[in-house]
C-alpha atoms as a PDB file:
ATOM      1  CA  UNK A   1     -76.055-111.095  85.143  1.00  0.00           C
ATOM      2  CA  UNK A   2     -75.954-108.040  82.923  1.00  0.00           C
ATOM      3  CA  UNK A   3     -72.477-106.483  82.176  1.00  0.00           C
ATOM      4  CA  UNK A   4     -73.724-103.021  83.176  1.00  0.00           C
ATOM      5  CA  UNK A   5     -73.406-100.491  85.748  1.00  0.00           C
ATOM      6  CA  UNK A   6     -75.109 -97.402  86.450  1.00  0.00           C
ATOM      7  CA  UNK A   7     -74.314 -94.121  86.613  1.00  0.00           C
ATOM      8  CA  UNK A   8     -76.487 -91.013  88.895  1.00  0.00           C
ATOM      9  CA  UNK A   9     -75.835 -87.609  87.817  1.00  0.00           C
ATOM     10  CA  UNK A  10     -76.122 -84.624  90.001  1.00  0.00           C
ATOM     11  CA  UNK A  11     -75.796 -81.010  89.399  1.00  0.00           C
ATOM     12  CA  UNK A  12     -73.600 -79.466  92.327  1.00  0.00           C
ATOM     13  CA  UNK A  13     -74.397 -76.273  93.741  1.00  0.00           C
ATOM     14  CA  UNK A  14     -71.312 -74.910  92.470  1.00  0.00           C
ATOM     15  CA  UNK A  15     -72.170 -75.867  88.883  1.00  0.00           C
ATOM     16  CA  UNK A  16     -69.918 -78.939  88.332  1.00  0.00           C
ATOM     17  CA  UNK A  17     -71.765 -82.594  87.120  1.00  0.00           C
ATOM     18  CA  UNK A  18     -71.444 -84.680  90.305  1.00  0.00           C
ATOM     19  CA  UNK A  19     -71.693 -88.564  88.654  1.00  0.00           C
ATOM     20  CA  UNK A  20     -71.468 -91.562  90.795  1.00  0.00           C
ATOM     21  CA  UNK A  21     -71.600 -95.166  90.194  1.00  0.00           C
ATOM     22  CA  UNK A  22     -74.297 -97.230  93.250  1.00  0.00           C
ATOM     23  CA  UNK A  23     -72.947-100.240  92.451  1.00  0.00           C
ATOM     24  CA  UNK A  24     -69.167 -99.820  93.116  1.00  0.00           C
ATOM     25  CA  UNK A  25     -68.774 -98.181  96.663  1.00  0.00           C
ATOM     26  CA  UNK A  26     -65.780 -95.631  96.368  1.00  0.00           C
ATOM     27  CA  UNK A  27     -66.586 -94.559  92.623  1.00  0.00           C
ATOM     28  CA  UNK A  28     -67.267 -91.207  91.884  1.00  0.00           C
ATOM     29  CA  UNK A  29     -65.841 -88.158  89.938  1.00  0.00           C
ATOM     30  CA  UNK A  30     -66.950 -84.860  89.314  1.00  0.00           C
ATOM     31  CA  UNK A  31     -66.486 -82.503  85.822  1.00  0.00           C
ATOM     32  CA  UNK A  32     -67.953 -79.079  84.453  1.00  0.00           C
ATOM     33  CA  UNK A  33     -69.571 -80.602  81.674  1.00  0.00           C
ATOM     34  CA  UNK A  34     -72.083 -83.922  82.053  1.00  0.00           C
ATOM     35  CA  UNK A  35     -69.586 -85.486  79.350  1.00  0.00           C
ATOM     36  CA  UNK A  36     -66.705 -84.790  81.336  1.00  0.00           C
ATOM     37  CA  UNK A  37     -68.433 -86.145  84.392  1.00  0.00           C
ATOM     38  CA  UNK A  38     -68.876 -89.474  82.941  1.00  0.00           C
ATOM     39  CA  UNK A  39     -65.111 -89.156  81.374  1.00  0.00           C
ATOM     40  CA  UNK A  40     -63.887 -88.796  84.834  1.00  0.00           C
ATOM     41  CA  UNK A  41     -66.355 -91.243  86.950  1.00  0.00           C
ATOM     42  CA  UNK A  42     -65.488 -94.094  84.385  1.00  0.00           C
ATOM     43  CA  UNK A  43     -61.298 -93.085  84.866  1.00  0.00           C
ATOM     44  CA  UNK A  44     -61.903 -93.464  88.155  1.00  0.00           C
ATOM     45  CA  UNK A  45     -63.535 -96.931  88.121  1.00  0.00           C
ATOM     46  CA  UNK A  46     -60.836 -97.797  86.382  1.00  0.00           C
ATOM     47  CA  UNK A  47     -58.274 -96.541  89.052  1.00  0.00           C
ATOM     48  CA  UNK A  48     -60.600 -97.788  91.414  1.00  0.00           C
ATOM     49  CA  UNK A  49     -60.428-101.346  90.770  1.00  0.00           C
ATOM     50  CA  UNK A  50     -56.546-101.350  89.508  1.00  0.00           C
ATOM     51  CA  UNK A  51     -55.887-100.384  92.952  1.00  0.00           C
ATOM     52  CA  UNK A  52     -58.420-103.334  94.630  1.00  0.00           C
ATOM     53  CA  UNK A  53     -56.683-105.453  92.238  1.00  0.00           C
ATOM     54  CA  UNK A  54     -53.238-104.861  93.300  1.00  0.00           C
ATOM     55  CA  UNK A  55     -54.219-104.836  96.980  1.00  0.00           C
ATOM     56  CA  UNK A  56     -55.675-108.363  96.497  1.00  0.00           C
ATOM     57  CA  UNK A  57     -53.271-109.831  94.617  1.00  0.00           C
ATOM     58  CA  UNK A  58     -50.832-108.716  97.625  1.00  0.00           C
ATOM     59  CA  UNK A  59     -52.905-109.972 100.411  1.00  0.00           C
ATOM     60  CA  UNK A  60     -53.051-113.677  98.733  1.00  0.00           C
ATOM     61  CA  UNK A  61     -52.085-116.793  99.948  1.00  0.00           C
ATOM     62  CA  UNK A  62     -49.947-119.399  98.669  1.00  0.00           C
ATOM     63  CA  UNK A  63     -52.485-121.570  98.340  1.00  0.00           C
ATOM     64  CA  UNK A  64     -54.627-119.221  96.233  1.00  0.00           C
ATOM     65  CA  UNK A  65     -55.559-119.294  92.037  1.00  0.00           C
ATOM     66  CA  UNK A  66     -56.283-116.494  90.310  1.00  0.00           C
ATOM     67  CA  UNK A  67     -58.004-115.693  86.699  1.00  0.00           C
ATOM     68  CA  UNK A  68     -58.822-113.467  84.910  1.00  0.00           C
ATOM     69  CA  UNK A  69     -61.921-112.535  83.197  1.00  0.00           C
ATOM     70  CA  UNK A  70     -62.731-109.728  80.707  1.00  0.00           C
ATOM     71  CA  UNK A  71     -65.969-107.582  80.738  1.00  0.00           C
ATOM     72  CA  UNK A  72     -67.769-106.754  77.621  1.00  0.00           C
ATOM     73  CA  UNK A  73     -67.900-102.877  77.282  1.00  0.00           C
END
């Protein structure tokens, strides 16, 4: 499985980069450069799955493991 994700850029109507990643449902940003788009869609990944994280680890069992794993990028 590749360690890579994709991201779709989009020109708004209002002249801000639009970027979105497909593969993660919930992640996209916006920014007034393309550069500043992909700052901001990758920040919010990040936030993105802090927050899934946190809500998961909540929502556990006792019965449940957990590990951690890191991802090349």
């Amino acid at each position: 499985m590749p360690n890579e994700l994709t991201i779709i850029f989009e020109l708004g109507q209002d002249g801000w980069w639009i970027a979105t990643i497909p593969e993660v449902p919930g992640a996209f940003s916006q920014g007034r450069t393309r550069e500043e788009a992909r700052e901001n869609v990758l920040d919010a990944l990040n936030e993105l799955m802090a927050a899934r994280r946190e809500m998961a680890l909540r929502e556990r069992t006792g019965t449940s493991e957990v590990e951690t794993v890191p991802i090349a990028g």
